[in-house]
N, C-alpha and C. Protein backbone atom coordinates (compact mmCIF):
# COMPACT_ATOMS: atom_id res chain seq x y z
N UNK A 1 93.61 113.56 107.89
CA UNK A 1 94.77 112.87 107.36
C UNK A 1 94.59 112.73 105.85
N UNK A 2 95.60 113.01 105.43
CA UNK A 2 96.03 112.44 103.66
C UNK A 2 95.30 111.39 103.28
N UNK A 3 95.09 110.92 101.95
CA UNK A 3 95.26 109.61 101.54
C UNK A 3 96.58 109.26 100.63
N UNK A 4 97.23 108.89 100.69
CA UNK A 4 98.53 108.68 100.13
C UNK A 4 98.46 107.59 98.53
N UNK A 5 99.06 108.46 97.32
CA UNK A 5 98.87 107.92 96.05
C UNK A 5 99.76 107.70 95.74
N UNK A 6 100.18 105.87 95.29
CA UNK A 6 101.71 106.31 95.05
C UNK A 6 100.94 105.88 93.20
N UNK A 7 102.03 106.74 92.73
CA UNK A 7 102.08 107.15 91.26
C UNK A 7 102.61 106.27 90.57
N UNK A 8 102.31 105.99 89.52
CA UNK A 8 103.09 105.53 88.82
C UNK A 8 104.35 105.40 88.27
N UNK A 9 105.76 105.04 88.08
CA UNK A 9 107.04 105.38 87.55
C UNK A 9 107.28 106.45 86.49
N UNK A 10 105.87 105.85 85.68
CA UNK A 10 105.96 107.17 84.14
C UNK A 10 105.13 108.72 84.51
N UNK A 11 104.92 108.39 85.82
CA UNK A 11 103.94 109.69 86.02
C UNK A 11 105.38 111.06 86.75
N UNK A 12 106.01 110.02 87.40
CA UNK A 12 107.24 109.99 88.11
C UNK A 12 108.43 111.12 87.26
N UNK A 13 108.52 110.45 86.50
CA UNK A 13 109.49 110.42 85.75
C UNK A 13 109.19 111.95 84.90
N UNK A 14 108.03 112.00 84.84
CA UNK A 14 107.48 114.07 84.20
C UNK A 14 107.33 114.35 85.63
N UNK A 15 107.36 114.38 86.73
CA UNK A 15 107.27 115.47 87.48
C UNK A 15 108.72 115.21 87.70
N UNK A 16 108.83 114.34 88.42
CA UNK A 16 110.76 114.55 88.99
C UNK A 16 111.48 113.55 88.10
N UNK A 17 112.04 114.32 87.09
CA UNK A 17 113.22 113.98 86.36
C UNK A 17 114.25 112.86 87.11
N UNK A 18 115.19 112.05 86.76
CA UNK A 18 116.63 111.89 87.21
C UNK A 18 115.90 110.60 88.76
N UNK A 19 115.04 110.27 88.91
CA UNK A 19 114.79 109.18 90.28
C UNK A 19 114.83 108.14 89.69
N UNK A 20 116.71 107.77 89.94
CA UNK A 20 117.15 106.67 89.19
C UNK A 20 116.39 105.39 89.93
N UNK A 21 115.44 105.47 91.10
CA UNK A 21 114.87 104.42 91.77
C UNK A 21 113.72 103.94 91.34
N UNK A 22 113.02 104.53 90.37
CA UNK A 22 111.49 104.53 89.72
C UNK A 22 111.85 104.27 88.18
N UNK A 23 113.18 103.76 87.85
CA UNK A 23 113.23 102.35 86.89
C UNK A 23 112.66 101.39 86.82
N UNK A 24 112.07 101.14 84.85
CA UNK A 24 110.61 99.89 85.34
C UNK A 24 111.78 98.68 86.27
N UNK A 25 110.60 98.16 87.27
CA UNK A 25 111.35 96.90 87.64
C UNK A 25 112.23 97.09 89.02
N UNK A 26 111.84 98.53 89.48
CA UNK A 26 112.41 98.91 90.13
C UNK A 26 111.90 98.20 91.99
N UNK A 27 112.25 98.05 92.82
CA UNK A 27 111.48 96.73 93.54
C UNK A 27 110.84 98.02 94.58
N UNK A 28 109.82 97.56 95.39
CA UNK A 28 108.84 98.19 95.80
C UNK A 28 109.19 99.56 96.66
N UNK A 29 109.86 98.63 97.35
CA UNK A 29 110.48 100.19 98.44
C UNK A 29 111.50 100.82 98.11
N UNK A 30 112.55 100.44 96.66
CA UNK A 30 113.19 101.85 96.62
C UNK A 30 112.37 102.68 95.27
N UNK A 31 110.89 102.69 94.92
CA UNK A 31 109.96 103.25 94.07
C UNK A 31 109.72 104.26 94.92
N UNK A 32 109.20 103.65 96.54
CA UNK A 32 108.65 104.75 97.60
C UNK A 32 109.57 105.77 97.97
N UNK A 33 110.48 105.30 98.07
CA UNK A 33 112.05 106.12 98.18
C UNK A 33 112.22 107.13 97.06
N UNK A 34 111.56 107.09 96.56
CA UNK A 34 112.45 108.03 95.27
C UNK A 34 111.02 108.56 94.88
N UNK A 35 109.51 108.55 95.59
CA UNK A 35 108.48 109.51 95.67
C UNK A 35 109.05 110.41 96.44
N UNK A 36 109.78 109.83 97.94
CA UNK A 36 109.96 110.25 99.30
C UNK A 36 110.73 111.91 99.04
N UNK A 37 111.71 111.17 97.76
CA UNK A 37 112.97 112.29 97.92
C UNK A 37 112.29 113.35 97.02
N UNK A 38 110.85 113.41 96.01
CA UNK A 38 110.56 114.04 95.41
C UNK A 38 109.50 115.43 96.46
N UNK A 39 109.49 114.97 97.65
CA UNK A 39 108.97 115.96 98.40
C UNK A 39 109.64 116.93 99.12
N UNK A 40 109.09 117.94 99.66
CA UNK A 40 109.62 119.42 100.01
C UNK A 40 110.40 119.01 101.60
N UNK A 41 111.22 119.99 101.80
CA UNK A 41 111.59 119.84 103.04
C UNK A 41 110.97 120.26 103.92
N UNK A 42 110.97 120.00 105.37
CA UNK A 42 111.37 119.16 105.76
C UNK A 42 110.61 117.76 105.51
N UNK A 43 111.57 116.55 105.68
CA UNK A 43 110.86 115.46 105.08
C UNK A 43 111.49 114.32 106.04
N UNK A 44 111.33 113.06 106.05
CA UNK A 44 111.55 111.72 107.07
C UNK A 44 110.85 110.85 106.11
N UNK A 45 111.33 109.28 106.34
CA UNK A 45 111.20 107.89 105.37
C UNK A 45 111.43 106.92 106.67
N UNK A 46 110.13 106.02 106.88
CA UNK A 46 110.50 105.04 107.50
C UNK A 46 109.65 103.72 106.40
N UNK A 47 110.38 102.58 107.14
CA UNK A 47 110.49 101.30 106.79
C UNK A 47 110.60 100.25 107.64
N UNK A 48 109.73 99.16 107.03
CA UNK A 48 109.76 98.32 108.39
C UNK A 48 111.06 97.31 108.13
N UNK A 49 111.52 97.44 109.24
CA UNK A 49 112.86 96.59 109.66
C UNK A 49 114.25 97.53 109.31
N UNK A 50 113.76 98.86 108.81
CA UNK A 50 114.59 99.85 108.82
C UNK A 50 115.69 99.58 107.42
N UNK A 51 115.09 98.67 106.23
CA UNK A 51 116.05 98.66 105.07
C UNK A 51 114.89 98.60 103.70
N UNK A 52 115.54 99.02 102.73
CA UNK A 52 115.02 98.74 101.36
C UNK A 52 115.34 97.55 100.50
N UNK A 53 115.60 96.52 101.18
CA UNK A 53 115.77 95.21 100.67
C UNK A 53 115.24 94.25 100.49
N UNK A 54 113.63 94.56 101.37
CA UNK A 54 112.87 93.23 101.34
C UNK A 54 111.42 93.80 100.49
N UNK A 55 111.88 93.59 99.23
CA UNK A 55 110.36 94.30 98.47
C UNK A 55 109.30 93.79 98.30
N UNK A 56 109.54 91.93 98.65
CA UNK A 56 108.16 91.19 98.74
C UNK A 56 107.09 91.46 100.27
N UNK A 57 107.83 91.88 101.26
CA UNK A 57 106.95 92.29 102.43
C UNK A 57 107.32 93.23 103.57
N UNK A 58 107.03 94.57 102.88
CA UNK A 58 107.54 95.70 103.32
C UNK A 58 106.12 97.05 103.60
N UNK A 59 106.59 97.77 104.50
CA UNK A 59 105.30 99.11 104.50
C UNK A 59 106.36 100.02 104.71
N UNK A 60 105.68 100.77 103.88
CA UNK A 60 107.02 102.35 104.42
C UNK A 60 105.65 103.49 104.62
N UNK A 61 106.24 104.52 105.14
CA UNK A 61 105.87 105.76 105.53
C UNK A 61 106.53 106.98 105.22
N UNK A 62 106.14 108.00 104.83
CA UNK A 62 107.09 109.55 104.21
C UNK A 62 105.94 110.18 105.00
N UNK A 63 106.69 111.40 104.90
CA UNK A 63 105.65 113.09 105.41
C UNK A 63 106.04 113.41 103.80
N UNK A 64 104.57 114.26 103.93
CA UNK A 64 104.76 114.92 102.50
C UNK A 64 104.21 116.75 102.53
N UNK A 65 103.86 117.00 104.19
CA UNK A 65 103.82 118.06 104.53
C UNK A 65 103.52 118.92 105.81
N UNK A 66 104.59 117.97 106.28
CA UNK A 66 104.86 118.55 107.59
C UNK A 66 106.40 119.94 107.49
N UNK A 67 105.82 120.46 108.79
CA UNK A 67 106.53 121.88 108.98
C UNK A 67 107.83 121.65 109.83
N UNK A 68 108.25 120.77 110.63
CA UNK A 68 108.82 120.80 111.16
C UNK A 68 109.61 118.99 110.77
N UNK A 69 110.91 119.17 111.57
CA UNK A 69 111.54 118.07 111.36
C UNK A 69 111.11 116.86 111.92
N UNK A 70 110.76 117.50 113.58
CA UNK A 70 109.96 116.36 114.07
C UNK A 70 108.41 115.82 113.76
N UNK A 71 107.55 116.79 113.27
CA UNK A 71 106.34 116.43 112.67
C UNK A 71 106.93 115.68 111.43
N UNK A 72 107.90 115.28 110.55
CA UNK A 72 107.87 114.82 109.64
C UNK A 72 108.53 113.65 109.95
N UNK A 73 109.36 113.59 111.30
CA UNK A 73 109.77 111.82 111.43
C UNK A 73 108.16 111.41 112.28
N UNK A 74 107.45 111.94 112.64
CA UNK A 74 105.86 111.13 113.68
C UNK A 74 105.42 111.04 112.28
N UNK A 75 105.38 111.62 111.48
CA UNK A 75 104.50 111.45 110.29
C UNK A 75 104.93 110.55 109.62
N UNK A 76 106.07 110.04 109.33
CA UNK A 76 106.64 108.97 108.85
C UNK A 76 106.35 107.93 109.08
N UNK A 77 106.63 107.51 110.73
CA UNK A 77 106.63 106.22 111.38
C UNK A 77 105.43 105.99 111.55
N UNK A 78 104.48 107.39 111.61
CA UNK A 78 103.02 107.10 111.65
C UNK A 78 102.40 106.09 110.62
N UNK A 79 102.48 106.98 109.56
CA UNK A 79 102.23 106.69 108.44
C UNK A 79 102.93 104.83 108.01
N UNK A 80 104.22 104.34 108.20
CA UNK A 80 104.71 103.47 108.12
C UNK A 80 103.68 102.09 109.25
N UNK A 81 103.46 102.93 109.89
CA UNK A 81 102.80 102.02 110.86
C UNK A 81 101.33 101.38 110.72
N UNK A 82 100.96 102.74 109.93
CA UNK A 82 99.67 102.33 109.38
C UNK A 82 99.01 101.19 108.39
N UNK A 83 100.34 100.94 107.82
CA UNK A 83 100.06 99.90 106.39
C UNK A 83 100.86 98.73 106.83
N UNK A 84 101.75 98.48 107.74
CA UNK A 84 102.29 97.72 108.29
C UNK A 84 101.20 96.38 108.82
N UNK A 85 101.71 95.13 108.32
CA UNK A 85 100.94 93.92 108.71
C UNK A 85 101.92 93.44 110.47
N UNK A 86 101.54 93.98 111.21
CA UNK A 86 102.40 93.45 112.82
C UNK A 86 102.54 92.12 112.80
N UNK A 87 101.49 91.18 112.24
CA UNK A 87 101.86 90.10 112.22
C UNK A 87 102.70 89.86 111.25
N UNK A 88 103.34 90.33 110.65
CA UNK A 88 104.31 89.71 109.68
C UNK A 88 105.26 90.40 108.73
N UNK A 89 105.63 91.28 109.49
CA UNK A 89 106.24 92.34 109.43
C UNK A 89 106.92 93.01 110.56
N UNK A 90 108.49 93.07 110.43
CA UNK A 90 108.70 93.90 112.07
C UNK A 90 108.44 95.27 111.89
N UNK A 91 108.98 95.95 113.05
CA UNK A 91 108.83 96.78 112.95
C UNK A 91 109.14 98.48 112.06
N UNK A 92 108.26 99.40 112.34
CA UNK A 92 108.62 100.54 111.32
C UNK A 92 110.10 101.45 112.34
N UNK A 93 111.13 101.95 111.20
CA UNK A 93 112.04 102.23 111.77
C UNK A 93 111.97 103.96 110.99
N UNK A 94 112.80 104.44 111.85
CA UNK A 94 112.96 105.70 110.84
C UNK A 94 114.32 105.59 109.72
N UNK A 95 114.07 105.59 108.70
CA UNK A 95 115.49 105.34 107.47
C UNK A 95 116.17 106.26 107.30
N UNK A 96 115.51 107.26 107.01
CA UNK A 96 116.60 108.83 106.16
C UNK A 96 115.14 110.19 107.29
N UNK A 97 116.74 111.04 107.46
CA UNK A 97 115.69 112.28 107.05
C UNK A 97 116.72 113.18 106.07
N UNK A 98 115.46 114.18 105.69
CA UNK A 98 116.22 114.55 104.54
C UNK A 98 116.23 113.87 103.60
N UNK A 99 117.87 114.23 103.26
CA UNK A 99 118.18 113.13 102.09
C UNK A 99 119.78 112.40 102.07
N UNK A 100 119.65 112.47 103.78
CA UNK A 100 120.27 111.50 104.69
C UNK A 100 119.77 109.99 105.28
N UNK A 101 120.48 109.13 104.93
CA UNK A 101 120.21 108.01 105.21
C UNK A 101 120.45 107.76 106.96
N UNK A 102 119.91 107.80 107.65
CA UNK A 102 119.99 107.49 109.62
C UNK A 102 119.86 106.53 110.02
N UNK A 103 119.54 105.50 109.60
CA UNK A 103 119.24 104.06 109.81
C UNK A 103 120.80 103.57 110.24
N UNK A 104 120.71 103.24 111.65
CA UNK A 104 122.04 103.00 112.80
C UNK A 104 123.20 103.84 112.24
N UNK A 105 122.81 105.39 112.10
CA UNK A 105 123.62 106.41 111.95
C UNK A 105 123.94 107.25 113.83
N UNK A 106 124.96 107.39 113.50
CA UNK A 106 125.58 108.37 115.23
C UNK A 106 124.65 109.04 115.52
N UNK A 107 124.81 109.63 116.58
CA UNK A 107 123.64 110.74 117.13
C UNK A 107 124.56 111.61 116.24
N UNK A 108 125.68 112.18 115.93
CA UNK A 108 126.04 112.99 115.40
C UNK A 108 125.67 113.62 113.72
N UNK A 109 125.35 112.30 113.24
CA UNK A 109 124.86 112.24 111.86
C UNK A 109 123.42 112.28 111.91
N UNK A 110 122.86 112.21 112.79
CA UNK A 110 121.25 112.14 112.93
C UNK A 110 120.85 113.42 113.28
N UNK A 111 121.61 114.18 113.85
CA UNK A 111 121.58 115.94 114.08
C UNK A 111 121.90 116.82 112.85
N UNK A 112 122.88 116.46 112.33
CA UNK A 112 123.50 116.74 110.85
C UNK A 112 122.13 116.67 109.84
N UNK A 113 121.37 115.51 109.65
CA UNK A 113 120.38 115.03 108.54
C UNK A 113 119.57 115.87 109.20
N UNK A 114 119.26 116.61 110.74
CA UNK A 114 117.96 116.89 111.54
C UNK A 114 118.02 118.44 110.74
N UNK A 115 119.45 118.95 110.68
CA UNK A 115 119.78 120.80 111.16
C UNK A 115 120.07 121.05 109.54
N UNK A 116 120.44 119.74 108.58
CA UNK A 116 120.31 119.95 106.64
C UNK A 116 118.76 120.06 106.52
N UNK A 117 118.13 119.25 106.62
CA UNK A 117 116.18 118.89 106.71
C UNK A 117 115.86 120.49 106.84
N UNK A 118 115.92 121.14 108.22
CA UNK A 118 115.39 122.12 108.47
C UNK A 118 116.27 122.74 109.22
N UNK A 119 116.99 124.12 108.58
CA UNK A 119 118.25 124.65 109.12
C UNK A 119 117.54 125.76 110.11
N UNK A 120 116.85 126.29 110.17
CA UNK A 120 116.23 126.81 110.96
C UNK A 120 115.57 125.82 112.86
N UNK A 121 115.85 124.75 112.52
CA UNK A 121 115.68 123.77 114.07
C UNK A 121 117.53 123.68 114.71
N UNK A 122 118.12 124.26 113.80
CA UNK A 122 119.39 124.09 113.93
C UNK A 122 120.29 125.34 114.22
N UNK A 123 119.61 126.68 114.14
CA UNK A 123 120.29 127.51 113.89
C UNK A 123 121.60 128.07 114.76
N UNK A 124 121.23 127.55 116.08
CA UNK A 124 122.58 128.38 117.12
C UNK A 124 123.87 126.73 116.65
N UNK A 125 123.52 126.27 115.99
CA UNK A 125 124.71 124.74 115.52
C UNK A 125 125.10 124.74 114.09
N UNK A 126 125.11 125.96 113.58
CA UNK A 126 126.16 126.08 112.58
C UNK A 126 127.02 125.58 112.04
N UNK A 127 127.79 125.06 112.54
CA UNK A 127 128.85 124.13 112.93
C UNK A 127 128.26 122.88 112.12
N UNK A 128 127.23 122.13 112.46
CA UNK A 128 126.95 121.03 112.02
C UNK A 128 126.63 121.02 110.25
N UNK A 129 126.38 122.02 109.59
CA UNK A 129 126.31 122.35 108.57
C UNK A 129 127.43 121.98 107.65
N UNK A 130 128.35 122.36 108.18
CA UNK A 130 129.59 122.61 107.26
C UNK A 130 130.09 121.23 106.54
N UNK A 131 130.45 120.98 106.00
CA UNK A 131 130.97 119.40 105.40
C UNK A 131 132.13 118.53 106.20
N UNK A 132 131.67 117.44 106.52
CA UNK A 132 133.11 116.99 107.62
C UNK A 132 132.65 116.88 108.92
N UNK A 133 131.83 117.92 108.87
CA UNK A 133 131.30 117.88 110.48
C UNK A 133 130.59 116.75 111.56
């Protein structure tokens, strides 16, 4: 397993340009969020209690190199689960995959974020691709 580094904002900011979330001051979990979106596809973001709103007592989890869609949501929640205090903290949820937000999204939109992530887990659903869909 990894050891996971989260970077600094200014370190941030020369590799991935434009992560309007890694503004100084920016509150804890949407910093992790905007490492999250700086990684390759396929990719997954979980969070405990499934939002980016509580930055005083929060654990999140990303894949940062997994092959598949589903190795990258286990890697997520894994990972989320790992730094997670159970006592005081609920639980890790899955948030986005991709660079789709899924957090109490349809099964329809959660296939959509699954078959954008990695169009190749998607390929005979074409269909779901298209915009609108």
């Amino acid at each position: 397993m990894f050891q996971r580094i989260r970077p600094p904002c200014a370190v941030l900011a020369v590799l991935a340009p434009g992560l309007a979330a890694c503004a100084a001051g920016a509150p804890a979990p949407e910093r992790d969020f905007a490492i999250y979106q700086a990684n390759p596809q396929p990719r997954a973001f979980a969070v405990t209690g499934g939002t980016l709103d509580n930055p005083a007592n929060y654990a999140t989890g990303w894949s940062d190199d997994a092959t598949t869609v589903d190795a990258a949501i286990a890697q997520a929640l894994s990972e989320c689960e790992r730094y997670r205090n159970a006592s005081s903290q609920p639980a890790c949820r899955l948030y986005a995959i991709g660079d789709t937000v899924v957090i109490d999204a349809d099964p329809a939109t959660v296939m959509r974020a699954r078959c954008l992530a990695d169009p190749e887990h998607c390929a005979d659903q074409v269909s779901l691709l298209a915009p609108g869909a």
